[in-house]
C-alpha atoms as a PDB file:
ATOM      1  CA  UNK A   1    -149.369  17.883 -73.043  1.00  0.00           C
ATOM      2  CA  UNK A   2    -149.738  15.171 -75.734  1.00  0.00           C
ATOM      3  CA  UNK A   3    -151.541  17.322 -77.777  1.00  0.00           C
ATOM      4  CA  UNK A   4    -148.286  19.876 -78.033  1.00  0.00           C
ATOM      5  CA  UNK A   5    -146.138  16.963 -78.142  1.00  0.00           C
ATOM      6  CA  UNK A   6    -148.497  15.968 -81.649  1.00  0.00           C
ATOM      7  CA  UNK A   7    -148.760  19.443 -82.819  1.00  0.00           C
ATOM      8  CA  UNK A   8    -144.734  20.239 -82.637  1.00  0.00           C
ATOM      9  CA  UNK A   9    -144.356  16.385 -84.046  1.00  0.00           C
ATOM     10  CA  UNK A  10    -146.651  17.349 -86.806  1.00  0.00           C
ATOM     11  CA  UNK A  11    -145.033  20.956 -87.327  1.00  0.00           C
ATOM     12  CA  UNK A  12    -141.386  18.882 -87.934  1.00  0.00           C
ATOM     13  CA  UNK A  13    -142.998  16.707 -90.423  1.00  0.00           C
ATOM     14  CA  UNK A  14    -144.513  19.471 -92.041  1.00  0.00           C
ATOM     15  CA  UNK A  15    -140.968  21.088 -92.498  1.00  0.00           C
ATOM     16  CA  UNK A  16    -139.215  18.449 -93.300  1.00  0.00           C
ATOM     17  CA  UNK A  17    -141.788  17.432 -96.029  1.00  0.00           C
ATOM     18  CA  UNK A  18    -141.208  20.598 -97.216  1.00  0.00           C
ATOM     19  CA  UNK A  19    -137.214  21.110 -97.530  1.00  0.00           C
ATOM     20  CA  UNK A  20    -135.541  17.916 -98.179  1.00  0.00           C
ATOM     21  CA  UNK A  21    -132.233  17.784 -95.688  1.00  0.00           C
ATOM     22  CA  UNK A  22    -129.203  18.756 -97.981  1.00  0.00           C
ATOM     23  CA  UNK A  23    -125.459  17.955 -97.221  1.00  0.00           C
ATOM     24  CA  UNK A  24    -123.525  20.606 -96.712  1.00  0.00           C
ATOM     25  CA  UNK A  25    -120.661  20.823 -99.515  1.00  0.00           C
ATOM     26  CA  UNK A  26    -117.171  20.258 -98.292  1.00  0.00           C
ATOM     27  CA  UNK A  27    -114.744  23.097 -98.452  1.00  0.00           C
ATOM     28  CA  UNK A  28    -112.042  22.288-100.803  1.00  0.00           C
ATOM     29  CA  UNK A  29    -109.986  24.778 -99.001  1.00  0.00           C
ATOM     30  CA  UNK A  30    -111.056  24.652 -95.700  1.00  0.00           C
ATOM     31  CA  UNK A  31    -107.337  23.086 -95.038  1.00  0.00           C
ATOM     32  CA  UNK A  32    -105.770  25.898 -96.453  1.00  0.00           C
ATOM     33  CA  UNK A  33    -107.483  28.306 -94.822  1.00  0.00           C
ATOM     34  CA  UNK A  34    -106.947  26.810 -91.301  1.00  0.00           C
ATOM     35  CA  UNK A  35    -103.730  26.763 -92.043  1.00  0.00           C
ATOM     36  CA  UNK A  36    -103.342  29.944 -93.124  1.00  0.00           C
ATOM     37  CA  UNK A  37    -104.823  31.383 -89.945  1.00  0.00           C
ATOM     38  CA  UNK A  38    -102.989  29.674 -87.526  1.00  0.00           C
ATOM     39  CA  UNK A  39     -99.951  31.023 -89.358  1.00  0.00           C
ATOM     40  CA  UNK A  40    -101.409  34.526 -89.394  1.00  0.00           C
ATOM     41  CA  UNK A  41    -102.107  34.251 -85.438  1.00  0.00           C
ATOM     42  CA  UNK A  42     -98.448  32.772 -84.652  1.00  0.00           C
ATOM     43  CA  UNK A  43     -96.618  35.873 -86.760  1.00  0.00           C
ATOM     44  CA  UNK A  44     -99.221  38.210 -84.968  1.00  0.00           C
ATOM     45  CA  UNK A  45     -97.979  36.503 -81.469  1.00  0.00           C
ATOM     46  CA  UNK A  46     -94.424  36.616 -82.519  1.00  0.00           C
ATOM     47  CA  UNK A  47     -94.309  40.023 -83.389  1.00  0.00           C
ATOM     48  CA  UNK A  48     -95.981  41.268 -80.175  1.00  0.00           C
ATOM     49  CA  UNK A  49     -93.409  39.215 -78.286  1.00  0.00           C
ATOM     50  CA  UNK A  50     -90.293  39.791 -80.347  1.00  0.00           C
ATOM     51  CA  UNK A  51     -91.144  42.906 -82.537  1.00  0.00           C
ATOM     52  CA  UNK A  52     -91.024  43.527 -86.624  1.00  0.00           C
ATOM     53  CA  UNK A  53     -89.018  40.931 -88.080  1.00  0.00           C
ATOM     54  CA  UNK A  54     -85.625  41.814 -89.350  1.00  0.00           C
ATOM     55  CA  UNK A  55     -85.958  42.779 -93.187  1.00  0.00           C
ATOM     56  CA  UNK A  56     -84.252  42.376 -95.893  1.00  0.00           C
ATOM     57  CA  UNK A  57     -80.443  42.471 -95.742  1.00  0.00           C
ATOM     58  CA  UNK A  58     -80.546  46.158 -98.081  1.00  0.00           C
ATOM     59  CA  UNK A  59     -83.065  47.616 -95.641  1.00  0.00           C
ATOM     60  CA  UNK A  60     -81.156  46.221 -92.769  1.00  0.00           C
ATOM     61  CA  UNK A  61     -78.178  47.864 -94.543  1.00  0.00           C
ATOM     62  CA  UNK A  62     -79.854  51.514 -95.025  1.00  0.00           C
ATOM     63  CA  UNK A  63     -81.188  51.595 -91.747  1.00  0.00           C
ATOM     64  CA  UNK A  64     -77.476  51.322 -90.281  1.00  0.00           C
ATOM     65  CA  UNK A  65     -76.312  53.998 -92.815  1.00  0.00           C
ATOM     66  CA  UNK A  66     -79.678  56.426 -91.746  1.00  0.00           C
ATOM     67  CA  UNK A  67     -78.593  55.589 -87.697  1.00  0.00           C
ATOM     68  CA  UNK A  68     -74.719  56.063 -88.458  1.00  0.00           C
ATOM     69  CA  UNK A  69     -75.444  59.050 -90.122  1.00  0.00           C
ATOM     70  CA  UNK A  70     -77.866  60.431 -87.070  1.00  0.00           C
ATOM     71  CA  UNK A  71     -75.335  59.669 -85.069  1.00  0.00           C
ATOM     72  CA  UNK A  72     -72.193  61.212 -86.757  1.00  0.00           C
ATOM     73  CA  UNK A  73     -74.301  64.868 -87.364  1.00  0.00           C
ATOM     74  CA  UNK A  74     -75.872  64.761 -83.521  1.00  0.00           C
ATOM     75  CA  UNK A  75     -71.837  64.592 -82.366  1.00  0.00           C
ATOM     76  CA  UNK A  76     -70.580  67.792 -80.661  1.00  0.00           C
ATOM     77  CA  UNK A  77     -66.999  67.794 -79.660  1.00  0.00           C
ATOM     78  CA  UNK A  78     -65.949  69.848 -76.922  1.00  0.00           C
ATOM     79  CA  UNK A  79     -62.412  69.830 -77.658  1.00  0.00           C
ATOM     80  CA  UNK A  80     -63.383  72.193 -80.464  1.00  0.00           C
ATOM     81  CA  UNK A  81     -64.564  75.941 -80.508  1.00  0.00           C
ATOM     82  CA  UNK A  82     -67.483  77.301 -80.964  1.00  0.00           C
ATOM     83  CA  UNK A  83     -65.877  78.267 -84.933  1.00  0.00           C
ATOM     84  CA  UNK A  84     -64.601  75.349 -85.965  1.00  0.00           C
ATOM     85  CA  UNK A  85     -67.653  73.183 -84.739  1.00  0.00           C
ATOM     86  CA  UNK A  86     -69.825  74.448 -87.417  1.00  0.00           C
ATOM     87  CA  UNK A  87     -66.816  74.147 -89.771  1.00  0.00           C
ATOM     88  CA  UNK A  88     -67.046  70.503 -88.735  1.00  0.00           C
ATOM     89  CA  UNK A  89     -70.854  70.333 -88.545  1.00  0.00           C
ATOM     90  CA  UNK A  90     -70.764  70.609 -91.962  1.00  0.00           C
ATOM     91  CA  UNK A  91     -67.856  68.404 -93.005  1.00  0.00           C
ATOM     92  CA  UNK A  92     -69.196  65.908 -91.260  1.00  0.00           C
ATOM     93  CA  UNK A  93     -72.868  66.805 -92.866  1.00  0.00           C
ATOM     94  CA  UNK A  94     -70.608  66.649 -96.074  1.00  0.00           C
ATOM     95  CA  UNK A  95     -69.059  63.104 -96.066  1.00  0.00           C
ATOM     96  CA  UNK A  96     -72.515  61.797 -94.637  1.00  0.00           C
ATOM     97  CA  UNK A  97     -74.597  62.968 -97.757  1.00  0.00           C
ATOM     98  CA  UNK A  98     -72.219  61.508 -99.834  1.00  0.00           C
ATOM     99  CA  UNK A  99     -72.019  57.844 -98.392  1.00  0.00           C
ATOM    100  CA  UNK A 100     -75.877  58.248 -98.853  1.00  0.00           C
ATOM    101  CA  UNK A 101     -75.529  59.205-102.527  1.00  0.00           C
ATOM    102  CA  UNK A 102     -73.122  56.303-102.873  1.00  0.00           C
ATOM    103  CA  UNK A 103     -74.821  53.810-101.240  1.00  0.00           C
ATOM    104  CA  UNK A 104     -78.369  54.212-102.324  1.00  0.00           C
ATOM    105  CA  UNK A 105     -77.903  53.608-105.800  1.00  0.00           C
ATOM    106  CA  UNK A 106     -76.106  50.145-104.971  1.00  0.00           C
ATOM    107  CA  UNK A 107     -79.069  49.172-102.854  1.00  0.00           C
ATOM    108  CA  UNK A 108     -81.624  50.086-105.344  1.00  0.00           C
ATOM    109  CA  UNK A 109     -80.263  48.589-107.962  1.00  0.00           C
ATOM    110  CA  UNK A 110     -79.131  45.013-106.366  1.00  0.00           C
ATOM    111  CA  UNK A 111     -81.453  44.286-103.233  1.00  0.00           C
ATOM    112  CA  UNK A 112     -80.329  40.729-103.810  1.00  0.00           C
ATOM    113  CA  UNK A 113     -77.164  40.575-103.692  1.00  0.00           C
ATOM    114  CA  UNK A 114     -77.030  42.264 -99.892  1.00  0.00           C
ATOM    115  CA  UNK A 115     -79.639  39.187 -98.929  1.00  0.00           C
ATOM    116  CA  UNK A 116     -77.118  36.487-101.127  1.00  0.00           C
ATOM    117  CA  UNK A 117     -74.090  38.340 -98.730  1.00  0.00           C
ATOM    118  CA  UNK A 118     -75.725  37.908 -95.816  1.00  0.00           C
ATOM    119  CA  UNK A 119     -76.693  34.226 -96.729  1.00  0.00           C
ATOM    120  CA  UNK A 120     -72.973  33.348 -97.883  1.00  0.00           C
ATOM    121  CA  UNK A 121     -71.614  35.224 -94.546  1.00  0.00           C
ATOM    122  CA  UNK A 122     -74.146  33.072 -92.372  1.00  0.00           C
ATOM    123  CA  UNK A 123     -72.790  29.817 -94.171  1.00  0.00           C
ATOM    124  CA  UNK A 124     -68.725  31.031 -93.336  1.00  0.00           C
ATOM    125  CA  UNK A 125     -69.834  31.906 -89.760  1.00  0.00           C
ATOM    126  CA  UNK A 126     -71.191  28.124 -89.523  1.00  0.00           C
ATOM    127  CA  UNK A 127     -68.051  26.618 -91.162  1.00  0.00           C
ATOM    128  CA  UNK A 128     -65.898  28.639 -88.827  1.00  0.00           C
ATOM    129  CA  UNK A 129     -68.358  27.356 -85.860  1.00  0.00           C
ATOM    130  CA  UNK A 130     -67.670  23.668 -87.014  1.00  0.00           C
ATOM    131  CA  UNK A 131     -63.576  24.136 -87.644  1.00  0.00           C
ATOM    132  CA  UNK A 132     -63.117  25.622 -83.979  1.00  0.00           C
ATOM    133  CA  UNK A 133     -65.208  22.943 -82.242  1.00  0.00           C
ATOM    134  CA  UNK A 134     -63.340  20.411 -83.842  1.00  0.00           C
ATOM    135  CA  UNK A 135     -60.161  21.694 -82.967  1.00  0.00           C
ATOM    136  CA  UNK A 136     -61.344  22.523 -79.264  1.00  0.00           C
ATOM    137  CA  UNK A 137     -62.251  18.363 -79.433  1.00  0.00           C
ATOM    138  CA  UNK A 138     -58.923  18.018 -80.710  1.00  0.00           C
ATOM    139  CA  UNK A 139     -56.966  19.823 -77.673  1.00  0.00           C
ATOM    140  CA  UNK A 140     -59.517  18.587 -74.948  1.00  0.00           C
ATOM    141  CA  UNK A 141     -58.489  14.587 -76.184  1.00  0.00           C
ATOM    142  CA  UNK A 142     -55.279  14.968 -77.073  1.00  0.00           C
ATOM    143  CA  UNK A 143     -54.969  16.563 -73.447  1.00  0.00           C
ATOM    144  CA  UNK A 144     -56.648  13.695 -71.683  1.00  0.00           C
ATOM    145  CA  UNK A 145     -54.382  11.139 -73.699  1.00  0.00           C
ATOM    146  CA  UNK A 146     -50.902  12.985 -72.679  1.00  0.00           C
ATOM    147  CA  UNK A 147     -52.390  12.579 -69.009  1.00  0.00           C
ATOM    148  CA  UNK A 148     -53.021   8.924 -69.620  1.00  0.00           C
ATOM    149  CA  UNK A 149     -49.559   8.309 -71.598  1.00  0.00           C
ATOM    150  CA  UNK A 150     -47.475   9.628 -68.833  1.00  0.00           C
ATOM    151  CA  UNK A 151     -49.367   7.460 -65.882  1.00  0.00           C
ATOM    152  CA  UNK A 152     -50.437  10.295 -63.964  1.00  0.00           C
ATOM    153  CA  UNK A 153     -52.500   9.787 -60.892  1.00  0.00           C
ATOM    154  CA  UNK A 154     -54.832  12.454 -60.249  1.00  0.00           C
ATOM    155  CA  UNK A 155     -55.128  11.928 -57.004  1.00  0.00           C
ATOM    156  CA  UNK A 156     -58.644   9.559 -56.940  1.00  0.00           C
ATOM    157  CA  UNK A 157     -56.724   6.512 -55.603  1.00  0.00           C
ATOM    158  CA  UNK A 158     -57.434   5.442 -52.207  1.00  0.00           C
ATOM    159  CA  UNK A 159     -54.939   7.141 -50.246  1.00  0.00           C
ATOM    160  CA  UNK A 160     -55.439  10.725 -48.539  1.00  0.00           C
ATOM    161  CA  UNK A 161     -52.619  12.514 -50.285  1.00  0.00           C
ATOM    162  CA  UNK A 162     -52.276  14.156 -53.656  1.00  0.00           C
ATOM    163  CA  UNK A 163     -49.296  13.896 -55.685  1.00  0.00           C
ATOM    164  CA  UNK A 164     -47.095  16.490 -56.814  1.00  0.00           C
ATOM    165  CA  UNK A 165     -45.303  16.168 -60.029  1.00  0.00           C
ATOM    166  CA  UNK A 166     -42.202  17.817 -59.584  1.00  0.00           C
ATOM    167  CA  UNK A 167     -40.892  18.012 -63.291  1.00  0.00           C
END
């Protein structure tokens, strides 16, 4: 058994006499890329839990106008006649292709400003949010202090009854 030990021992020397050990270069990017997997995983995780991600505010906005205008032509009213429902079939089919023709050249043309509306309504919907809690602050103390001005009891003293304010 010695003698393998010496031959493998001798073998190693052999090799290493032969290719001197190198250090491996660092990766310069090896942050970067780490990163950038992770972030690919979590949207990949996201998606399968949540779905697509909203898009941008125009294809948001043609999307409604493509499902309003399913809608609106799959409608069959059965008030009407069997006449006067293809009449309407194709009034409706009408006034459909035309709010397409009027709002696709708006969309192509500024994308951005349906994305800076939707921004600018987000920021309004937040300002509202903050005016109505600080009016609903407003009520709920000014309620507790007309409860306080006028002495009321509210019926956690001591004694087993509760009083009635007759006024």
């Amino acid at each position: 058994m010695s003698e393998e030990r010496s031959t493998s021992d001798a073998a190693q020397g052999d090799a290493a006499a032969e290719a001197p050990f190198e250090a491996p270069t660092p990766d310069a990017d090896a942050w970067a890329k780490a990163c950038a997997e992770d972030l690919d995983a979590e949207k990949a995780r996201r998606r399968a839990q949540y779905g697509p991600p909203p898009g941008s505010a125009a294809e948001e906005l043609r999307k409604l106008v493509d499902a309003v205008s399913d809608k609106l032509s799959s409608l069959q009213s059965p008030l009407l006649g069997a006449v006067t429902q293809g009449a309407a079939q194709q009034v409706v089919q009408q006034v459909v292709q035309q709010a397409k023709a009027a709002v696709e050249p708006v969309i192509e043309r500024n994308p951005d400003v349906f994305d800076h509306l939707a921004a600018a309504g987000n920021e309004l919907l937040a300002a509202y949010r903050s005016a109505v809690e600080n009016q609903e602050r407003r009520w709920a103390t000014r309620e507790t202090d007309r409860g306080k001005d006028r002495g009321e009891d509210r019926g956690e003293g001591t004694g087993s009854g509760e009083r009635i304010d007759l006024d």
